[in-house]
N, C-alpha and C. Protein backbone atom coordinates (compact mmCIF):
# COMPACT_ATOMS: atom_id res chain seq x y z
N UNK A 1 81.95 19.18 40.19
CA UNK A 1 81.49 20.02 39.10
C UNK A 1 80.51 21.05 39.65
N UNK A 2 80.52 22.41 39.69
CA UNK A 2 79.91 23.28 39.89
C UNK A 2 79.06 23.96 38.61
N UNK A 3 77.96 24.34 38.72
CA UNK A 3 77.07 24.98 38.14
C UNK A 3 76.48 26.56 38.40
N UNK A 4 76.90 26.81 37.19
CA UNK A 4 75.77 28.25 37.20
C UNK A 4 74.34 28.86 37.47
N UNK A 5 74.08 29.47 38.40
CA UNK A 5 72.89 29.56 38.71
C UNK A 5 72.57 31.18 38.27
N UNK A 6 73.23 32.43 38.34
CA UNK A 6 72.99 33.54 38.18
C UNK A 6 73.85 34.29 37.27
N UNK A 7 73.90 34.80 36.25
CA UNK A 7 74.76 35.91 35.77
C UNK A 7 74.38 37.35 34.94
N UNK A 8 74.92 38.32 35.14
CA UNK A 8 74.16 39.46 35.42
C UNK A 8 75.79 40.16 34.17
N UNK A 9 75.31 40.38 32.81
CA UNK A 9 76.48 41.51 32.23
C UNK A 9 76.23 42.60 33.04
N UNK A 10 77.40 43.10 33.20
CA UNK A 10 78.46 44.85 33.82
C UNK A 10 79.17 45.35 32.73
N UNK A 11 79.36 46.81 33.00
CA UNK A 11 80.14 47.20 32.07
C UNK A 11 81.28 46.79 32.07
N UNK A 12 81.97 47.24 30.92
CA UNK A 12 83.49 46.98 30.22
C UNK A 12 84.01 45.38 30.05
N UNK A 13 82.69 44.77 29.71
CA UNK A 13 83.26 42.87 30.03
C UNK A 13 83.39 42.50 31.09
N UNK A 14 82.56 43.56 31.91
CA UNK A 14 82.53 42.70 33.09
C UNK A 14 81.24 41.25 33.90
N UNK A 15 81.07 40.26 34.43
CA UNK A 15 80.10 39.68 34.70
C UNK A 15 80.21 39.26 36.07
N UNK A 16 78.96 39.33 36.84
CA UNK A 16 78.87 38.90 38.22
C UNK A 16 78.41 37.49 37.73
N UNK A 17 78.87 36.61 38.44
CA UNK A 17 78.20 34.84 38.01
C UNK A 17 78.17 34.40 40.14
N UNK A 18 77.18 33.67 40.20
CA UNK A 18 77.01 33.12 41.05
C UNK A 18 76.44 31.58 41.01
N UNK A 19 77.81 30.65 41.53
CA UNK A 19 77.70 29.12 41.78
C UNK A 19 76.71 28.85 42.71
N UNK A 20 76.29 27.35 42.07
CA UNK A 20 75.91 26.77 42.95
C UNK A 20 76.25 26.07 44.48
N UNK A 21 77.87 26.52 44.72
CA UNK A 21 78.65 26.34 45.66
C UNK A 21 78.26 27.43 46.41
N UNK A 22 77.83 28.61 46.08
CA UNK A 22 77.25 29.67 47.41
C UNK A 22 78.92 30.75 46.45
N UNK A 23 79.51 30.48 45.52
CA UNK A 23 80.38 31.54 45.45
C UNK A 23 79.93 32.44 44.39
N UNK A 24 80.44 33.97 45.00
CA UNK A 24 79.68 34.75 43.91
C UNK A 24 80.97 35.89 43.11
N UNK A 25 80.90 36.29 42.47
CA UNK A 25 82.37 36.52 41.90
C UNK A 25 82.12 37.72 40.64
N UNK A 26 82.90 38.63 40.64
CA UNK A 26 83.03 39.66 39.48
C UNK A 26 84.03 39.45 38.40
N UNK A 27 83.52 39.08 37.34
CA UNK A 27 84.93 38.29 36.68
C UNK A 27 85.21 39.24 35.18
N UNK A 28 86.49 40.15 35.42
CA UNK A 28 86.59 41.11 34.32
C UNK A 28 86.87 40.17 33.29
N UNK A 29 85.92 39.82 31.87
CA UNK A 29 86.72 39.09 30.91
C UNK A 29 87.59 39.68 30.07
N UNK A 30 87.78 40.60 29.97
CA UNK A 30 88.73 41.86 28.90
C UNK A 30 90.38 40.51 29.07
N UNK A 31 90.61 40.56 30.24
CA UNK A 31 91.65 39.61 30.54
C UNK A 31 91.53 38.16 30.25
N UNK A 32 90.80 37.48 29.94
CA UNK A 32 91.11 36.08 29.68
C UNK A 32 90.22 35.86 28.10
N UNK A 33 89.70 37.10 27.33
CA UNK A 33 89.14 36.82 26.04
C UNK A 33 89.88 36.98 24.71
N UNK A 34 90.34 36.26 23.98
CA UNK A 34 91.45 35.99 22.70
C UNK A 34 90.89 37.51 22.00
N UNK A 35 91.80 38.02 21.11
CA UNK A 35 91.21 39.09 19.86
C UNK A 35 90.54 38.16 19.13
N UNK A 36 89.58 37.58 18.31
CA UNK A 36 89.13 36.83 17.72
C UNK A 36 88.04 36.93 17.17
N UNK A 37 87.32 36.51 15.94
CA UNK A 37 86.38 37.18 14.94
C UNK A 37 85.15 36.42 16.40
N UNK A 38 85.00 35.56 16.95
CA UNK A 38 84.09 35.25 17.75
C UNK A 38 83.66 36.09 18.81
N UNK A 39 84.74 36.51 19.53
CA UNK A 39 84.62 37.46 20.55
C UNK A 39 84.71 38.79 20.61
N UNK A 40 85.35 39.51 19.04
CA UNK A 40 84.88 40.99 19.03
C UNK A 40 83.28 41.38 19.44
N UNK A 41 82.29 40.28 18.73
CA UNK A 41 80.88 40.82 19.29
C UNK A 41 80.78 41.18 20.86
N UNK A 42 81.66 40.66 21.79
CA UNK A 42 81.28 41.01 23.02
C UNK A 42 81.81 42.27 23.18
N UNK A 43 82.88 42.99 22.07
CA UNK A 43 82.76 44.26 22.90
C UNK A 43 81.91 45.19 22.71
N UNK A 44 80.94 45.04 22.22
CA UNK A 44 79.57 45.94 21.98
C UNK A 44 78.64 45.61 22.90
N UNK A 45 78.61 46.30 24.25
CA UNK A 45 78.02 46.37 25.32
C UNK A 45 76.43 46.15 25.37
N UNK A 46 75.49 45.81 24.13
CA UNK A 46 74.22 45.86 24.13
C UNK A 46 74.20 44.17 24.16
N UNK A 47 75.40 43.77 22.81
CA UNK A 47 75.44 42.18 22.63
C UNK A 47 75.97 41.48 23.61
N UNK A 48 77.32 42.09 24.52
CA UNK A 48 77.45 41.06 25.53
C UNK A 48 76.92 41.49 26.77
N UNK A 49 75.25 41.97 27.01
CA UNK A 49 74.59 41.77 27.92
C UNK A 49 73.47 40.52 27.09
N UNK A 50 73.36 40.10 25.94
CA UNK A 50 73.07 38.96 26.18
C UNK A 50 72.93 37.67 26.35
N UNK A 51 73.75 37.98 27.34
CA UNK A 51 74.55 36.31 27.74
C UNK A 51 73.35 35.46 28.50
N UNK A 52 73.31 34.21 28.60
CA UNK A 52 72.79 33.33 28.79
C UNK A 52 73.03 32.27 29.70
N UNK A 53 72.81 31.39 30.46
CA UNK A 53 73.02 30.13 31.25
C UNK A 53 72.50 29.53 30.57
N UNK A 54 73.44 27.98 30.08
CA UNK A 54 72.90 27.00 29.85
C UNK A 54 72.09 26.13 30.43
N UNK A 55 71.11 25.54 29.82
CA UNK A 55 69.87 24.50 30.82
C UNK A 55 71.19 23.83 31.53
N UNK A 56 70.96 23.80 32.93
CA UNK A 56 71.15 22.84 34.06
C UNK A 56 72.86 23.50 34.50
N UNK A 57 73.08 24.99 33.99
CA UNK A 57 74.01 26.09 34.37
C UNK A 57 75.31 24.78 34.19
N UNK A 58 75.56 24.79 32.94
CA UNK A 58 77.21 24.20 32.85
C UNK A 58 78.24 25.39 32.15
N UNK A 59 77.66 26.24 31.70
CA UNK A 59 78.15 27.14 31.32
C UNK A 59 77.40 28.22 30.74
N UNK A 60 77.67 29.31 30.14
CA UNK A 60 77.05 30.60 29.65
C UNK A 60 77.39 30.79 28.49
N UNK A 61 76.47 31.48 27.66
CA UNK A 61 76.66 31.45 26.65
C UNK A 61 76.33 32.83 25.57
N UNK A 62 76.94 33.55 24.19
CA UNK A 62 76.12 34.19 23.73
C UNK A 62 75.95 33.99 22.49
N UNK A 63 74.34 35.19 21.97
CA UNK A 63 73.85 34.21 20.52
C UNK A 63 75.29 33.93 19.27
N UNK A 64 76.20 34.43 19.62
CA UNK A 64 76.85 33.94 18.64
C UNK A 64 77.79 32.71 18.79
N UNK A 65 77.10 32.08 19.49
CA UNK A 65 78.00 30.63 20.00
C UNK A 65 79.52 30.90 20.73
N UNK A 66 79.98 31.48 21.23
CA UNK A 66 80.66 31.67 22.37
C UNK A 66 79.94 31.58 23.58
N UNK A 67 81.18 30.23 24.10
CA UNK A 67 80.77 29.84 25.34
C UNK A 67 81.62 29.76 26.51
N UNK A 68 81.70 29.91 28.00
CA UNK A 68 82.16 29.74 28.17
C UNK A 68 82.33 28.42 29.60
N UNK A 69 82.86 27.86 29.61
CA UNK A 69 82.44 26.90 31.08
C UNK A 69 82.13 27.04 32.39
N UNK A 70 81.47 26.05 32.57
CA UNK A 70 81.37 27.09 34.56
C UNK A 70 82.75 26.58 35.02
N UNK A 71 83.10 25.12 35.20
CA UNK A 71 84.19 24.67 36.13
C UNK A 71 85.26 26.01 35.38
N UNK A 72 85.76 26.21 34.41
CA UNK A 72 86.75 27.16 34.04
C UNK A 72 86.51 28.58 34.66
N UNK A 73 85.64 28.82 34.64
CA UNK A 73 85.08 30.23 35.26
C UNK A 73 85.30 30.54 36.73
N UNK A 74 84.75 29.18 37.44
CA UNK A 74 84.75 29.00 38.96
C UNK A 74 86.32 28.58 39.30
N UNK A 75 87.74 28.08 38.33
CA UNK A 75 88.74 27.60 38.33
C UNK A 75 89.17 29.16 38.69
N UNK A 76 88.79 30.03 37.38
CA UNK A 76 89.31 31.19 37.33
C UNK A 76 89.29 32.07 38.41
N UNK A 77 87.89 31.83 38.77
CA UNK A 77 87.13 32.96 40.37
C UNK A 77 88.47 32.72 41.34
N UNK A 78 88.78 31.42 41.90
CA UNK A 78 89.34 30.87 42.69
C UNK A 78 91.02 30.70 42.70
N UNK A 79 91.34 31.07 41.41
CA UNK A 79 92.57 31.37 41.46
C UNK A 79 93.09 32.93 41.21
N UNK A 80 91.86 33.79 41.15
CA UNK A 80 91.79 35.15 41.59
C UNK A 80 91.92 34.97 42.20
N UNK A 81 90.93 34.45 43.50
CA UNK A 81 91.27 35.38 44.63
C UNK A 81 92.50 34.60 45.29
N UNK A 82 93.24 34.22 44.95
CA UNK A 82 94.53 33.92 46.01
C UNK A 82 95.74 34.21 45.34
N UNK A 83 95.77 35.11 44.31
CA UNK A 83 96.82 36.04 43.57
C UNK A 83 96.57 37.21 44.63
């Protein structure tokens, strides 16, 4: 199980996240986020810079309760890069 230690919103849905494994990763979410009354707030670039790490980095989070996991995130990083 890997944990979140750093994440930094970018434009267009984008987020740098860096594991506690030493991996650090640019992860466009535009591609893996549903149309959905939960996740339209992230496309307003003021609200999804305020994303969050959960205490003890299991995942990130924003104030409108969208969350998302680290192992899924770090699943995701990692099966980027070998596409």
């Amino acid at each position: 199980m890997v944990s979140i230690i750093e994440v930094h919103a970018l434009k267009e849905q984008n987020l740098e996240l860096k594991f506690d494994d030493g991996t650090t990763a640019r992860i466009d979410l535009t591609s893996i986020l549903p149309d959905a009354p939960l996740t339209r707030p992230l496309r307003d670039p003021h609200f999804f810079g305020r994303v969050r790490i959960y205490e003890g980095g299991d995942g990130i989070y924003w104030p409108n309760e969208f969350d998302l996991g680290a192992d899924m995130l770090h699943d995701f990083v990692e099966n980027e890069a070998v596409t």
